[in-house]
C-alpha atoms as a PDB file:
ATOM      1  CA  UNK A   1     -26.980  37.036 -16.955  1.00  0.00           C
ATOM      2  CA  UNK A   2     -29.799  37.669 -19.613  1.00  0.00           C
ATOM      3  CA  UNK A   3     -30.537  41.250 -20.669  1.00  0.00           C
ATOM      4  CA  UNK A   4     -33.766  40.982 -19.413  1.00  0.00           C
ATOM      5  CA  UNK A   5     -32.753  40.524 -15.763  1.00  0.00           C
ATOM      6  CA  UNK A   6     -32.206  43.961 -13.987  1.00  0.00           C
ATOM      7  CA  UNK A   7     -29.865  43.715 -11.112  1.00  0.00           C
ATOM      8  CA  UNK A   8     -30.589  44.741  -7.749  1.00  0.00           C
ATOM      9  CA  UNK A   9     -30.363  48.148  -6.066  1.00  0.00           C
ATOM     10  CA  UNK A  10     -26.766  48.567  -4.644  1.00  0.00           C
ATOM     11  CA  UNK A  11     -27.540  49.121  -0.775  1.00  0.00           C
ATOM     12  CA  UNK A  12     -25.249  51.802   1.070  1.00  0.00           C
ATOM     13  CA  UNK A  13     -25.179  52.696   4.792  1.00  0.00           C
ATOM     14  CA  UNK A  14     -26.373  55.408   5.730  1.00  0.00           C
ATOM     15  CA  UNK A  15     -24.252  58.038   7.002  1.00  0.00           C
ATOM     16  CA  UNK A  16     -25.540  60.126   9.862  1.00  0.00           C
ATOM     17  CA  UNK A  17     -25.714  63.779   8.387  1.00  0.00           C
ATOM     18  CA  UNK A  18     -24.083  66.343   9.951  1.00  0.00           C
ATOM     19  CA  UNK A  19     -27.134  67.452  12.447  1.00  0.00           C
ATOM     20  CA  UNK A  20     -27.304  63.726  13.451  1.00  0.00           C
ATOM     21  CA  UNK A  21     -23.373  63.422  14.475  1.00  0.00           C
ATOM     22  CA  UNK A  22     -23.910  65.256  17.715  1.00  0.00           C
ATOM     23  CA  UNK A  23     -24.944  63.258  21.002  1.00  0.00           C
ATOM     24  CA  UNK A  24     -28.078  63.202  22.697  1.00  0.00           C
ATOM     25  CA  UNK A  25     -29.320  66.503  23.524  1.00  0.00           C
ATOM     26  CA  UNK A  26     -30.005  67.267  27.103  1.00  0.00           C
ATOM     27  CA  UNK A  27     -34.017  67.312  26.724  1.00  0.00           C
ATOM     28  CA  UNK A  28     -33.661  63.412  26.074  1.00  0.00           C
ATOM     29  CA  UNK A  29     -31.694  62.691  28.349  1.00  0.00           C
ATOM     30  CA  UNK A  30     -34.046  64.281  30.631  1.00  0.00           C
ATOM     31  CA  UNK A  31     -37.103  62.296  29.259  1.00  0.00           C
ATOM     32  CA  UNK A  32     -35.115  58.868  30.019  1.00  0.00           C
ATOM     33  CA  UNK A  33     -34.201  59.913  33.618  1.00  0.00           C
ATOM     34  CA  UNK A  34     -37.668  60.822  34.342  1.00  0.00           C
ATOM     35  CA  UNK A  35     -39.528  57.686  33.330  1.00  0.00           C
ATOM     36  CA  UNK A  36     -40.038  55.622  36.430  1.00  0.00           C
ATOM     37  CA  UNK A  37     -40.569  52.175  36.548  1.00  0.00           C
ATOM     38  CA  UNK A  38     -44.181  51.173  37.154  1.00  0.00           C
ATOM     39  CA  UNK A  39     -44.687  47.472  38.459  1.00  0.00           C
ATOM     40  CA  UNK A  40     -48.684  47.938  37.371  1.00  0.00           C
ATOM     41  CA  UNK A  41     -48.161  48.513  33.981  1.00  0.00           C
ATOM     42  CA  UNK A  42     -45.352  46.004  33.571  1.00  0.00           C
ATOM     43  CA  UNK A  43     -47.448  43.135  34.683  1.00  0.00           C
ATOM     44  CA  UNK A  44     -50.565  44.155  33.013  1.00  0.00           C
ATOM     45  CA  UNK A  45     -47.967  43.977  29.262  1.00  0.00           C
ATOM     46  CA  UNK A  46     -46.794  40.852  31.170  1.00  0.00           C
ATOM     47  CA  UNK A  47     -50.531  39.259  31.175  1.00  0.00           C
ATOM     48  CA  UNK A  48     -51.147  40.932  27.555  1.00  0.00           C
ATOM     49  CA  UNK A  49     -48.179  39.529  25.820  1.00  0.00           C
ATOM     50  CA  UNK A  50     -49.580  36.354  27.347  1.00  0.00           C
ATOM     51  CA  UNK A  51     -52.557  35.914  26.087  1.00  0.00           C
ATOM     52  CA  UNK A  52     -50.888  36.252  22.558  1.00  0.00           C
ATOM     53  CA  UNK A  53     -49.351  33.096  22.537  1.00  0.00           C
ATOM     54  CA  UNK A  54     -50.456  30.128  21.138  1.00  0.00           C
ATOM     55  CA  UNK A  55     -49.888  27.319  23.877  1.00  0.00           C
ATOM     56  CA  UNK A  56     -50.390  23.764  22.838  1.00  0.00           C
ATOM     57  CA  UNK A  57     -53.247  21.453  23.144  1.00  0.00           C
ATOM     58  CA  UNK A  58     -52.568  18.880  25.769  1.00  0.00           C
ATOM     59  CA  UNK A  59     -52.802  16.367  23.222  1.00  0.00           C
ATOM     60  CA  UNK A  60     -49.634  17.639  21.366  1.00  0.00           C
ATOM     61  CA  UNK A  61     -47.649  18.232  24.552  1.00  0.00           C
ATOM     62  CA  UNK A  62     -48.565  14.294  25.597  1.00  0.00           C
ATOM     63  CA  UNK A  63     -46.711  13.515  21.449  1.00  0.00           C
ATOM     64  CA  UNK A  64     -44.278  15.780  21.946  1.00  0.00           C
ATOM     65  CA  UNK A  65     -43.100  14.354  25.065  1.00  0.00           C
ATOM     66  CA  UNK A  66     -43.600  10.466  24.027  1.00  0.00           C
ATOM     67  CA  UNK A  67     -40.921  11.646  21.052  1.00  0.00           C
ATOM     68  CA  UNK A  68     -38.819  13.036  23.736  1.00  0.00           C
ATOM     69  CA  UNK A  69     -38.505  10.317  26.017  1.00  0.00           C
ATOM     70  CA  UNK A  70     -38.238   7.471  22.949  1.00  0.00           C
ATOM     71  CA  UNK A  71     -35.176   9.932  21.572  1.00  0.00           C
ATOM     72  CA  UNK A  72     -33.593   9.763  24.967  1.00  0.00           C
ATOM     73  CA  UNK A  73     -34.143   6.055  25.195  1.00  0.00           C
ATOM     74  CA  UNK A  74     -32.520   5.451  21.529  1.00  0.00           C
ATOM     75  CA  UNK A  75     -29.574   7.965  22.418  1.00  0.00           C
ATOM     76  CA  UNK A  76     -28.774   6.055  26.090  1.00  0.00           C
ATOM     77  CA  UNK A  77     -28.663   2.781  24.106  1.00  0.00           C
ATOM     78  CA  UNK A  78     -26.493   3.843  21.083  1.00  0.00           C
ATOM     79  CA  UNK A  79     -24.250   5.877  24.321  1.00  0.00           C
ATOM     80  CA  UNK A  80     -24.202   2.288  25.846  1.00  0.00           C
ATOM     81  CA  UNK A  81     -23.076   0.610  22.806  1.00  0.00           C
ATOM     82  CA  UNK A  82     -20.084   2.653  22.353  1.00  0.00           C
ATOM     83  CA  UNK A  83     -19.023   2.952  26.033  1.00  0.00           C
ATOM     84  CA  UNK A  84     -19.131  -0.681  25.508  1.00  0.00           C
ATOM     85  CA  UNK A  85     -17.189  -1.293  22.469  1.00  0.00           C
ATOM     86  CA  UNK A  86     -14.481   1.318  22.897  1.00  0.00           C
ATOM     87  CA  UNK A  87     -14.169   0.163  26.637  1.00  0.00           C
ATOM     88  CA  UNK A  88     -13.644  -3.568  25.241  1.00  0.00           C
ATOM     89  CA  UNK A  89     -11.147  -2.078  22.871  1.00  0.00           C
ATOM     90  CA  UNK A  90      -9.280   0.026  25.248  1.00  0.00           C
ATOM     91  CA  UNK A  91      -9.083  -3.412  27.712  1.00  0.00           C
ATOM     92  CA  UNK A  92      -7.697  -5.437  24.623  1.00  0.00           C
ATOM     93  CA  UNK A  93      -4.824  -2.978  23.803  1.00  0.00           C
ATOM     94  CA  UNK A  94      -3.637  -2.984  27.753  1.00  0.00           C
ATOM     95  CA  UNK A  95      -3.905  -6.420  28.210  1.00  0.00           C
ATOM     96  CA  UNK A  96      -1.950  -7.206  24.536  1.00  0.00           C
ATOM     97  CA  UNK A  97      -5.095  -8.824  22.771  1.00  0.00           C
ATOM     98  CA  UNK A  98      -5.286 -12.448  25.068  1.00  0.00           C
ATOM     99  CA  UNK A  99      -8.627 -13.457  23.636  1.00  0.00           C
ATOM    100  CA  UNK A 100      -7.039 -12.892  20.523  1.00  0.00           C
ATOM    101  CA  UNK A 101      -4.153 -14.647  21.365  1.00  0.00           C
ATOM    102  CA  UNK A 102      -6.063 -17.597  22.249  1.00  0.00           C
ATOM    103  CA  UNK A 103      -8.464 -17.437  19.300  1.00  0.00           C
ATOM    104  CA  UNK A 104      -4.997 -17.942  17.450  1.00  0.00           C
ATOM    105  CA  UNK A 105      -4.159 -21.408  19.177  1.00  0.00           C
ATOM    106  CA  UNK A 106      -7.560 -22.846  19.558  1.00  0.00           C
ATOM    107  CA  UNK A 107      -7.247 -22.583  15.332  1.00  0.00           C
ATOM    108  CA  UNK A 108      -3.876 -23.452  15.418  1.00  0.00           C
ATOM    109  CA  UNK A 109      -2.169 -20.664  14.001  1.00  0.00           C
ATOM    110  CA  UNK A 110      -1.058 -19.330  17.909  1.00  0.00           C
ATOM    111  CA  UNK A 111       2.895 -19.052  18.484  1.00  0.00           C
ATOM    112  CA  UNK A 112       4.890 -21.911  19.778  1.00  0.00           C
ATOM    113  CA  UNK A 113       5.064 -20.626  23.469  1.00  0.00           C
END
């Protein structure tokens, strides 16, 4: 490390000090048991949060869910591939290879049986 460089300030924890150690004092406690739940207010933060976000055009959601469908369509196909092949592999080891096996004797290599 060059000279130059200085190196970071070492970050502690912070300790609670000893007035912070206690629990939460009874005029807290009080405040939390008193607030009531209003369904008014709630929905009003509902419908300002709400008109915070940023909602997509419906030209992006129309791309969006073009890419969606073609991934699905590309996944189900490679899906079907393997299902395929492994099921065509799993049929050759129970059934002891017979296309091999006859591959073998069409070429002439099969066993004299």
């Amino acid at each position: 490390m060059a000279k130059d460089q200085a190196l970071p300030p070492v970050v502690r924890p912070r300790t609670p000090g000893p007035r912070q150690t206690g629990a939460v004092s009874a005029r807290a406690e009080e405040h939390v048991a008193k607030k009531k739940f209003n369904p008014l207010q709630f929905f009003r933060e509902v419908r300002a949060e709400a008109r915070k976000i940023s909602w997509p055009s419906r030209r992006e959601t129309w791309i969006t869910s073009v890419m969606v469908f073609i991934m699905v369509l590309l996944t189900s196909i490679f899906f079907f591939v393997v299902d395929a092949a492994l099921g065509k592999i799993v049929q050759e080891l129970l059934t002891g290879f017979p296309s091999l096996q006859s591959l073998l004797h069409m070429i002439g290599i099969g066993t004299g049986s």
